[in-house]
C-alpha atoms as a PDB file:
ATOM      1  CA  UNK A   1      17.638  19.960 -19.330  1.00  0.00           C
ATOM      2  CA  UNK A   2      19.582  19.155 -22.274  1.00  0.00           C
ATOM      3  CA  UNK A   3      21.866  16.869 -20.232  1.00  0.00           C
ATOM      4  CA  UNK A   4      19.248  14.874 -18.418  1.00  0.00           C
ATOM      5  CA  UNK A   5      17.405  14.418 -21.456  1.00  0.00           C
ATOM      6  CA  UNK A   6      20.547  12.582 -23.226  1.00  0.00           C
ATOM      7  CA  UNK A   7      21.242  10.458 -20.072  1.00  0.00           C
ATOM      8  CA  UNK A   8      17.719   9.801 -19.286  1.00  0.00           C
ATOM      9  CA  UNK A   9      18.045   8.343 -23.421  1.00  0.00           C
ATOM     10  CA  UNK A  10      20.830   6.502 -23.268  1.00  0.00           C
ATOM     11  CA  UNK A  11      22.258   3.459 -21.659  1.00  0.00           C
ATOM     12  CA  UNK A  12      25.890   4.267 -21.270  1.00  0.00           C
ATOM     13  CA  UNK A  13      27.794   0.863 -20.564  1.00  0.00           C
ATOM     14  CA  UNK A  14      31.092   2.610 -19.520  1.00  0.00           C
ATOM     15  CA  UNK A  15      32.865   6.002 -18.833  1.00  0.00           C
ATOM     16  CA  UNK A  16      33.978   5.652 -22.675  1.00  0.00           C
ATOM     17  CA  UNK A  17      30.682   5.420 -23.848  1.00  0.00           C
ATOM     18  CA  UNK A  18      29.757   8.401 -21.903  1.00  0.00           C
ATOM     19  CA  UNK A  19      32.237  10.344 -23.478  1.00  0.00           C
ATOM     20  CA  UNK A  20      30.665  10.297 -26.405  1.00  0.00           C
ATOM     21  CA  UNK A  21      27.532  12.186 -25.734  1.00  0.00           C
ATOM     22  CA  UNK A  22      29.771  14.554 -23.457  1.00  0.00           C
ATOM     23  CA  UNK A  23      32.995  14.715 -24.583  1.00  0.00           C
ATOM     24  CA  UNK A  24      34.361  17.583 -21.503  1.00  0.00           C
ATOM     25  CA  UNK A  25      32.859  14.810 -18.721  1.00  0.00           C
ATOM     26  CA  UNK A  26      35.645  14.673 -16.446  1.00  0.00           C
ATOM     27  CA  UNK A  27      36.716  11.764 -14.140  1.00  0.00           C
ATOM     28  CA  UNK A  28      37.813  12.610 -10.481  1.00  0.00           C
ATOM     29  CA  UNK A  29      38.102  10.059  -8.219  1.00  0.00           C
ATOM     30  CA  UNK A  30      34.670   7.900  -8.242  1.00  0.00           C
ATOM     31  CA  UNK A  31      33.019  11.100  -9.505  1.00  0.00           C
ATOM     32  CA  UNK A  32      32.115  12.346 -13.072  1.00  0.00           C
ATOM     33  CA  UNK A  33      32.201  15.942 -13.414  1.00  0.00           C
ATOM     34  CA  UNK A  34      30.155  17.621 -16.229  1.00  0.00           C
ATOM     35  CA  UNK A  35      29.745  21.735 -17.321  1.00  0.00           C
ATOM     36  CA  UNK A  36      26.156  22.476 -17.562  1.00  0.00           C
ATOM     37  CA  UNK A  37      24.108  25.675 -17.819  1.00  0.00           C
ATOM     38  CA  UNK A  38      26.503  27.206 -20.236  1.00  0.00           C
ATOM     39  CA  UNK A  39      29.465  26.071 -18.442  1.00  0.00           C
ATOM     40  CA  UNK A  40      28.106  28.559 -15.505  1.00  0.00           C
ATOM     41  CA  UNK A  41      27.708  24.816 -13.151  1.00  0.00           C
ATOM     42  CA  UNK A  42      29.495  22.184 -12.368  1.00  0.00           C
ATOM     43  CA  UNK A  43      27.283  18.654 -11.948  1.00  0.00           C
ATOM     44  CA  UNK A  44      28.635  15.846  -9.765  1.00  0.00           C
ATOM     45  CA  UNK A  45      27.433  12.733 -10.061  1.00  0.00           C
ATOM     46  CA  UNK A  46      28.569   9.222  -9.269  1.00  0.00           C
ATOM     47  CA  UNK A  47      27.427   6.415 -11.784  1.00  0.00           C
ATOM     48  CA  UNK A  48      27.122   2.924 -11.635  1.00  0.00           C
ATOM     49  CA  UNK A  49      27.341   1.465 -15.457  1.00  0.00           C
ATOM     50  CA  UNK A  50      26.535  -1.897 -14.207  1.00  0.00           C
ATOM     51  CA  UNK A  51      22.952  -1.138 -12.574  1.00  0.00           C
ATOM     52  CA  UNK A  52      22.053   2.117 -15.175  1.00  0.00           C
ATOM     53  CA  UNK A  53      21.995   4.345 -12.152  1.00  0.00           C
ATOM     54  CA  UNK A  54      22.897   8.103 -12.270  1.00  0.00           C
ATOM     55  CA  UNK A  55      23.158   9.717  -8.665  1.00  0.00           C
ATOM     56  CA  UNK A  56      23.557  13.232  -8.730  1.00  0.00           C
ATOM     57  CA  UNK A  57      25.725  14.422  -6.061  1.00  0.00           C
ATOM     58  CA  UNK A  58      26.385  17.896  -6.276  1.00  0.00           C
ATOM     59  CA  UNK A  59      25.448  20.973  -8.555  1.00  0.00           C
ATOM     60  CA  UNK A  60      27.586  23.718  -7.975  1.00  0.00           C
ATOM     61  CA  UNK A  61      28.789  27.157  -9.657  1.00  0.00           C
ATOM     62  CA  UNK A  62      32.552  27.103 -10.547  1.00  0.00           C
ATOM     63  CA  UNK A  63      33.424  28.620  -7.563  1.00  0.00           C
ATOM     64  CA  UNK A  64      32.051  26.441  -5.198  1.00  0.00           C
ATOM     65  CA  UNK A  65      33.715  23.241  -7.246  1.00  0.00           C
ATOM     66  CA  UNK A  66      37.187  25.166  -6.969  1.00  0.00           C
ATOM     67  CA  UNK A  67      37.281  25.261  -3.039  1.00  0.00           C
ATOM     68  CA  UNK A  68      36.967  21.221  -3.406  1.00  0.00           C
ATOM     69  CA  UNK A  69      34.814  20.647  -0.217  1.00  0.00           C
ATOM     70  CA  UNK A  70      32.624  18.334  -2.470  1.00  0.00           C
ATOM     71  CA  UNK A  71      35.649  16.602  -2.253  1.00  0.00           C
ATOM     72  CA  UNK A  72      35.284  15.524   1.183  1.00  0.00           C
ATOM     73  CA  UNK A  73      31.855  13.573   0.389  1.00  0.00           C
ATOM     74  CA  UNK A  74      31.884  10.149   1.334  1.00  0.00           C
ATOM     75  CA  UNK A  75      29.082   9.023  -0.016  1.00  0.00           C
ATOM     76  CA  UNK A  76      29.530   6.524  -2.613  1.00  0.00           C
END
């Protein structure tokens, strides 16, 4: 909750920005990785800074994030 409430706040203009707010946000390819849930999850979500859209893409436990099939998603 605490990490939708921050996005769903703020207008983040570039993965810089969103740094910021969540300083452990990772960047792999065209995704953004962030811990949630205590760091128990992994969130996956793909976001276009020019249109102020969040998708989310994935929400996995860290063992589902370390096999890497989310990898293989397509979907931009």
């Amino acid at each position: 909750m605490r990490w939708f409430k921050i996005v769903q706040k703020t207008e983040f203009n570039s993965f810089t920005e969103l740094r910021k707010a969540f300083p452990s946000a990772d960047k792999v390819d065209q995704w953004i990785i962030f811990n949630i849930g205590g760091n128990k999850y992994r969130l996956i979500v793909s976001i276009h800074f020019n249109r102020v859209k969040v998708y989310i893409r994935h929400v996995l436990t860290h063992s589902e994030y370390d096999k890497g099939d989310w990898k293989n998603d397509t979907r931009n």
